[in-house]
Protein backbone atom coordinates (compact mmCIF):
# COMPACT_ATOMS: atom_id res chain seq x y z
CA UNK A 1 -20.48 47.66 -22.85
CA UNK A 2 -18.30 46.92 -19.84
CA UNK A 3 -19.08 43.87 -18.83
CA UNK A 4 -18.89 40.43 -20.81
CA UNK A 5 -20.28 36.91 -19.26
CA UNK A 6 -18.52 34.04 -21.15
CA UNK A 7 -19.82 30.53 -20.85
CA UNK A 8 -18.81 27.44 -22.36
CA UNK A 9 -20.41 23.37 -21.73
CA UNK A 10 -18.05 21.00 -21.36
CA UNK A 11 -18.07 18.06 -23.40
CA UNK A 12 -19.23 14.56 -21.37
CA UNK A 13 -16.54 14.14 -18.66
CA UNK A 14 -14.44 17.14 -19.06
CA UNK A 15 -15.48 19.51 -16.83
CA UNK A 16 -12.56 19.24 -15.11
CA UNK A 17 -10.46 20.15 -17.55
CA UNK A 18 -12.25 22.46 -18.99
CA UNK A 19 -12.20 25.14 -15.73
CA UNK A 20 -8.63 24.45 -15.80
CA UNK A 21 -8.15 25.40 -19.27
CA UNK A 22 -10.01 28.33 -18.27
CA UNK A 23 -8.37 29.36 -15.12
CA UNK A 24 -4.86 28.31 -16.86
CA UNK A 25 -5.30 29.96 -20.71
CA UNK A 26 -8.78 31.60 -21.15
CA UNK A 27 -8.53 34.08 -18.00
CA UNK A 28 -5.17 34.87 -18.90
CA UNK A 29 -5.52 35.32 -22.45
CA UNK A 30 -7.78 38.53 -20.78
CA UNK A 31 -5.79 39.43 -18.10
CA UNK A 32 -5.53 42.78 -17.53
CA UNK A 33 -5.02 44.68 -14.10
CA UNK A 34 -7.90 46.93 -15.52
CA UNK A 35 -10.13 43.65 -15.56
CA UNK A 36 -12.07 42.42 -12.65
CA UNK A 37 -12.70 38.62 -13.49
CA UNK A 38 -14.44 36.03 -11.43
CA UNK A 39 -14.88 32.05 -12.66
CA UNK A 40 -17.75 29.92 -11.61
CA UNK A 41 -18.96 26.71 -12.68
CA UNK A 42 -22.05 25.05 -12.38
CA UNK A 43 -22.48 21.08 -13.39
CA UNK A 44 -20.71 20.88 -17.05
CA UNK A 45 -20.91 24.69 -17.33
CA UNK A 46 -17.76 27.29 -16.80
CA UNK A 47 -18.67 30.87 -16.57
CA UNK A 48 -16.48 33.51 -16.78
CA UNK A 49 -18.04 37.17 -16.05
CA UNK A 50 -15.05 40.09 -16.59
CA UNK A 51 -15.60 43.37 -15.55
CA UNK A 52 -13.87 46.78 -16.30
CA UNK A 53 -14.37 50.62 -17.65
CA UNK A 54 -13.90 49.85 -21.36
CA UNK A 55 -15.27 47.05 -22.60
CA UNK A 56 -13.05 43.30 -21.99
CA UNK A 57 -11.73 40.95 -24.43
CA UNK A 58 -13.40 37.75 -25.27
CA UNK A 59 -11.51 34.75 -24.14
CA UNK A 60 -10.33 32.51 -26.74
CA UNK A 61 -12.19 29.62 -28.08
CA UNK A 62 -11.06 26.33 -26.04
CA UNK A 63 -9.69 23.32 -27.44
CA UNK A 64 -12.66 22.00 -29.21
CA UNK A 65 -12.30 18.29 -27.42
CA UNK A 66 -13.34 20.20 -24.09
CA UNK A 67 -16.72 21.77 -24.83
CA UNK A 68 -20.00 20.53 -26.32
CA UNK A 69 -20.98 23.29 -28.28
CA UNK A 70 -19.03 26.44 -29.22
CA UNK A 71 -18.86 28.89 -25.99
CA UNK A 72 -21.38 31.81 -26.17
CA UNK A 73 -20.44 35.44 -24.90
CA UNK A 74 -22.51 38.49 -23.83
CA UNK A 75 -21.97 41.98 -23.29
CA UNK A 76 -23.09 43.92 -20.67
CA UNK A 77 -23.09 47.42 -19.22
CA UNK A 78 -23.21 47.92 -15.63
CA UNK A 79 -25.52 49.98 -13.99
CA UNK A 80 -25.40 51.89 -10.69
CA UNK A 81 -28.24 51.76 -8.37
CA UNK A 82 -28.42 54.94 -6.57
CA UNK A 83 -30.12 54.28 -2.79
């Protein structure tokens, strides 16, 4: 697995702050020049999808006051299309 997608809801009215916990502590917490990692968000929703040869650590749990529920992970593994 070399891939993990990382999303977490944010609790009513803190989406805001929850990307920027994300972008401020939960990206870094994985930070790794190895690691390709891209943020989106979507509504209440942050999503974090971190790419690299060996498999990426999970970011850490937020500060429960920002999410609704407890942030679910998946691993991945890439695969190449050959055209």
């Amino acid at each position: 697995m070399d891939t993990l997608m990382w999303e977490a809801k944010a609790a009513e009215g803190r989406g805001a702050e929850l990307l920027r916990w994300v972008l401020d502590e939960g990206v870094r917490a994985i930070a790794d020049p190895a690691v390709r990692t891209e943020v989106f968000v979507a509504g209440d929703r942050v999503v974090v999808i971190a790419v690299a040869d060996e498999p990426p650590r999970r970011l850490p749990d937020p500060p429960e006051e920002l999410i609704a529920r407890a942030p679910h992970a998946w691993p991945f593994t890439r695969v190449n299309i050959a055209t």
